[in-house]
N, C-alpha and C. Protein backbone atom coordinates (compact mmCIF):
# COMPACT_ATOMS: atom_id res chain seq x y z
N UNK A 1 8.39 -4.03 20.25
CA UNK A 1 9.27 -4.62 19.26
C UNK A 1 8.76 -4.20 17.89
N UNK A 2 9.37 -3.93 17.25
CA UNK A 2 8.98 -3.53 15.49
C UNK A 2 8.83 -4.47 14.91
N UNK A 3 8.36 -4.35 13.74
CA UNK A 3 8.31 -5.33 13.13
C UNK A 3 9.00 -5.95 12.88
N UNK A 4 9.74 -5.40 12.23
CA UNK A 4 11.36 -5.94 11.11
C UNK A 4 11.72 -7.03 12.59
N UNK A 5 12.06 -6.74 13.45
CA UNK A 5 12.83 -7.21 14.51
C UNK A 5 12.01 -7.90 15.04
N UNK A 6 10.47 -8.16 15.20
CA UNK A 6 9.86 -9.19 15.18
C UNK A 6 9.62 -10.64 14.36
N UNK A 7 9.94 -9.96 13.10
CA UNK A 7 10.42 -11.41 11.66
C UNK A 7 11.33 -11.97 12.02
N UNK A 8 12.40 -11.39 12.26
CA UNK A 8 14.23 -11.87 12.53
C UNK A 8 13.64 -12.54 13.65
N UNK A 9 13.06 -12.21 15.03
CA UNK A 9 12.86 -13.30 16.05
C UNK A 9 12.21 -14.56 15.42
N UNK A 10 11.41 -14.10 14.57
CA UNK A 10 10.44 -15.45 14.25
C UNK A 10 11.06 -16.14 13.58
N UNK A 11 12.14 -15.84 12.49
CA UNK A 11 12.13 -17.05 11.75
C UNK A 11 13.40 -17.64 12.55
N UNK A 12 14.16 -16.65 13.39
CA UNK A 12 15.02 -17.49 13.98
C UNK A 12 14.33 -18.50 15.26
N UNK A 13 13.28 -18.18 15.79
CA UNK A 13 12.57 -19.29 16.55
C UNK A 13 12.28 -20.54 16.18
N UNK A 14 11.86 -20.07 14.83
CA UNK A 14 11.30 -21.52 13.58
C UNK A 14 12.53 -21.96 13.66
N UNK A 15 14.03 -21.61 12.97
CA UNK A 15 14.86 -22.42 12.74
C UNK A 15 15.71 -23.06 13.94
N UNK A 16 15.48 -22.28 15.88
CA UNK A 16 15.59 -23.44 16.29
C UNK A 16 15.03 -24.92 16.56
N UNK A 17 13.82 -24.15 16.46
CA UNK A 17 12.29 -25.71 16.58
C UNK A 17 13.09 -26.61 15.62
N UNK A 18 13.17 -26.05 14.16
CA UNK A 18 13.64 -27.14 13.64
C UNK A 18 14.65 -27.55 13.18
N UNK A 19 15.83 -27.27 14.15
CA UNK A 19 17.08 -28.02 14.10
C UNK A 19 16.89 -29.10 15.60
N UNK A 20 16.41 -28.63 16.34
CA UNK A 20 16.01 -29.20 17.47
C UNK A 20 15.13 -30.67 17.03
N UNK A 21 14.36 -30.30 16.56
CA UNK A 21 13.12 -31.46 15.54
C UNK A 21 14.42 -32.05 14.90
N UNK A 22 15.37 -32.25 14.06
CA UNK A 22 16.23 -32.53 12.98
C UNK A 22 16.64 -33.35 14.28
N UNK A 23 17.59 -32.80 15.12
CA UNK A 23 18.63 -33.37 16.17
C UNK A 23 17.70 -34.70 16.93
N UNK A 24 16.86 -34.66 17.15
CA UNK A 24 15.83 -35.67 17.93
C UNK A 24 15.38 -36.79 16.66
N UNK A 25 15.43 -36.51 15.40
CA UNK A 25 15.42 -37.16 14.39
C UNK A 25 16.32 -38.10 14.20
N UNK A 26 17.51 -37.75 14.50
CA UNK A 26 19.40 -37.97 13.58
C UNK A 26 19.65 -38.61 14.72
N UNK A 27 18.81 -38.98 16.41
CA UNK A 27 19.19 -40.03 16.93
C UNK A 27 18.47 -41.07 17.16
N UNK A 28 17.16 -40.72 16.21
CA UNK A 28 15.75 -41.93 16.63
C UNK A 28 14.89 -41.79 17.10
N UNK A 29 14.69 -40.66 17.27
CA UNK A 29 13.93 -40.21 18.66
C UNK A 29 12.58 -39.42 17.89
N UNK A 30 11.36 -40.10 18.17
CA UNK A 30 10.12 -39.54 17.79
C UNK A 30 9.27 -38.14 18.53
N UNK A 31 9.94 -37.10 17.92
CA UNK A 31 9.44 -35.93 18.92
C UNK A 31 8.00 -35.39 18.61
N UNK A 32 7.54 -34.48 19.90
CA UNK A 32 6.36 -33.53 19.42
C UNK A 32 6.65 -32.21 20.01
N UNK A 33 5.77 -31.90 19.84
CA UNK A 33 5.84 -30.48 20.37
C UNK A 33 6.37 -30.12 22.00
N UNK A 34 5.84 -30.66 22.53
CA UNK A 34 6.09 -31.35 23.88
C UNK A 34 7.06 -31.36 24.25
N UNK A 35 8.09 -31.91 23.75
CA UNK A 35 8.86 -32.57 23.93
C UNK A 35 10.40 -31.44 23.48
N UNK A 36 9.95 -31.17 22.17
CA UNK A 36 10.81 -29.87 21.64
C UNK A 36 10.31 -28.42 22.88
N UNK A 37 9.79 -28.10 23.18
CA UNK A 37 9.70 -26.97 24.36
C UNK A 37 10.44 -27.65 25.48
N UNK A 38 10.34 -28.53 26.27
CA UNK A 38 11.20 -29.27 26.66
C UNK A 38 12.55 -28.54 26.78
N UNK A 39 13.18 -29.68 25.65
CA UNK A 39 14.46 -28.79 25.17
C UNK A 39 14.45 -27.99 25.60
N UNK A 40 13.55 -26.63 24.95
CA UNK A 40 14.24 -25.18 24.73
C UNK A 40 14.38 -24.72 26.23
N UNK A 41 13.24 -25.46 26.89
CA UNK A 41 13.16 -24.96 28.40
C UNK A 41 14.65 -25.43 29.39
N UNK A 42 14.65 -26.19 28.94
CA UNK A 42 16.29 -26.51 29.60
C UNK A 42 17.45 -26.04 29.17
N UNK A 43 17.53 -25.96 27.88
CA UNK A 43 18.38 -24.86 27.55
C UNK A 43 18.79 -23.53 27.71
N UNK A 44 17.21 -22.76 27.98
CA UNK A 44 17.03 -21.43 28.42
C UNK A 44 17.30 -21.38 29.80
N UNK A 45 17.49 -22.46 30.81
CA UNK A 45 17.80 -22.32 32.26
C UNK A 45 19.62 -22.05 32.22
N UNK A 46 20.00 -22.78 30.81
CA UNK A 46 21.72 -22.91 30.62
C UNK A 46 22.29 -21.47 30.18
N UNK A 47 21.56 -20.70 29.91
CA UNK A 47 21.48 -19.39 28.83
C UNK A 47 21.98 -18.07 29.73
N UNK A 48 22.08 -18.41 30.90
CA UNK A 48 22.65 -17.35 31.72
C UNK A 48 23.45 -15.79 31.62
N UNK A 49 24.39 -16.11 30.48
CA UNK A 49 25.43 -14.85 29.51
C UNK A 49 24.74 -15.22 28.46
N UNK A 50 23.89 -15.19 28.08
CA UNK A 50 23.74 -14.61 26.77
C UNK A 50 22.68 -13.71 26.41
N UNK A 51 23.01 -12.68 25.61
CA UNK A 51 22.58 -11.30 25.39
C UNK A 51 20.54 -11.67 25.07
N UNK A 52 20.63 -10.49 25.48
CA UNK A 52 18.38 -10.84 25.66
C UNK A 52 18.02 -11.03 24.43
N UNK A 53 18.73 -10.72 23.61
CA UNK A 53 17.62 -11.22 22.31
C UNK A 53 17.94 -12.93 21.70
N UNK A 54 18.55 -13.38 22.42
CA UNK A 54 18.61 -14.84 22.14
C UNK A 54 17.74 -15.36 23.19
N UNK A 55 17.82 -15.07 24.24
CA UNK A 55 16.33 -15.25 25.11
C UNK A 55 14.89 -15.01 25.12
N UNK A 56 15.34 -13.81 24.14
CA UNK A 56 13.78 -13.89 23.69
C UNK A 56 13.46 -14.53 22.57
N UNK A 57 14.23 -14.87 21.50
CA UNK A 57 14.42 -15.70 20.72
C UNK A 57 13.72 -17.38 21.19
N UNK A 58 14.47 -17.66 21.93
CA UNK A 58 14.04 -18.97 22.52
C UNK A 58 12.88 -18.82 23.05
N UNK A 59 12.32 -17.88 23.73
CA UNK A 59 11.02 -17.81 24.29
C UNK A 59 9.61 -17.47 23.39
N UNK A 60 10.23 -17.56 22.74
CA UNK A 60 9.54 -17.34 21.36
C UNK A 60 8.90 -18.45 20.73
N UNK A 61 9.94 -19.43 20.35
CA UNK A 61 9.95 -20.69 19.96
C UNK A 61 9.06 -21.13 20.97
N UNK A 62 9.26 -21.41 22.27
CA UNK A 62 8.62 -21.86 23.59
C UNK A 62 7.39 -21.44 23.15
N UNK A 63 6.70 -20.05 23.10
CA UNK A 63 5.42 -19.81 23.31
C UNK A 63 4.72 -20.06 21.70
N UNK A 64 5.28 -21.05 20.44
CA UNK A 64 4.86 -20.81 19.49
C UNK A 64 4.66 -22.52 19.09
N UNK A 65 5.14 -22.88 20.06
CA UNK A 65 5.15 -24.31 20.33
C UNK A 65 3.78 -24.64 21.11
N UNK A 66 3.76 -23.77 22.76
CA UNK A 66 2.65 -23.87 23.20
C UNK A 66 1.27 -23.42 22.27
N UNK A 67 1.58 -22.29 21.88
CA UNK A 67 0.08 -22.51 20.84
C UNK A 67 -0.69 -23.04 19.99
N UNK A 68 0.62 -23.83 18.89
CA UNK A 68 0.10 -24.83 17.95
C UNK A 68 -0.27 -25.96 18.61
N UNK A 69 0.11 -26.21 20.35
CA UNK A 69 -0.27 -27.47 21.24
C UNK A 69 -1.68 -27.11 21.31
N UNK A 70 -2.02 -26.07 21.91
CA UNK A 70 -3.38 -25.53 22.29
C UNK A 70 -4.42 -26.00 20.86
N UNK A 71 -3.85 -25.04 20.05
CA UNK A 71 -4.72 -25.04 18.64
C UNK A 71 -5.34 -26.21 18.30
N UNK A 72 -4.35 -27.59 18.60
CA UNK A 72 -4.44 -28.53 17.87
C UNK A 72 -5.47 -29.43 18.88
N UNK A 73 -5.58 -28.19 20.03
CA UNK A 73 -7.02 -29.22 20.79
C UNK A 73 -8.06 -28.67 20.55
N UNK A 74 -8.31 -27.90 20.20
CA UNK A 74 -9.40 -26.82 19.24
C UNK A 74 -10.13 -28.21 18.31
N UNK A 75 -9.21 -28.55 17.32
CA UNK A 75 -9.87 -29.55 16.65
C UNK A 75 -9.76 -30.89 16.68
C-alpha cells in the first residue's frame, strides 16, 4: 500500500471509530475500545458487497483499536 493510500485508510478508520464512539454516546451508552471493535466486527461480518477497500478500511480501525488496548497495558 503507498502511502498516500495508507493516510486516506487512516483517517477514514479514525473517522469511523469516531462516529461509532459519537453513536454509543447520542444513546447513553458508555463505550471503550472494546466495545467499539465490537461494532466494527459485526459490521464487517454484514459487509459482504462491498468493494475491499472499505474492508480494509474497517480492519484498520479494528487493528488500531486493538493496539491502543494493548498499549494501554504497557502502562
Amino acid at each position: 500500500m503507498n502511502n498516500n493510500k495508507g493516510n486516506i485508510h487512516y483517517g477514514e478508520a479514525c473517522q469511523i471509530i469516531g462516529e461509532i464512539a459519537l453513536s454509543f454516546a447520542m444513546n447513553g451508552v458508555e463505550s471503550n475500545k472494546t466495545m467499539i471493535a465490537e461494532r466494527l466486527r459485526d459490521e464487517l461480518k454484514f459487509m459482504k458487497h462491498q468493494n475491499s477497500n472499505s474492508k480494509q478500511t474497517m480492519l484498520l480501525a479494528i487493528q488500531l483499536l486493538e493496539e491502543a488496548k494493548e498499549n494501554e497495558s504497557i502502562f
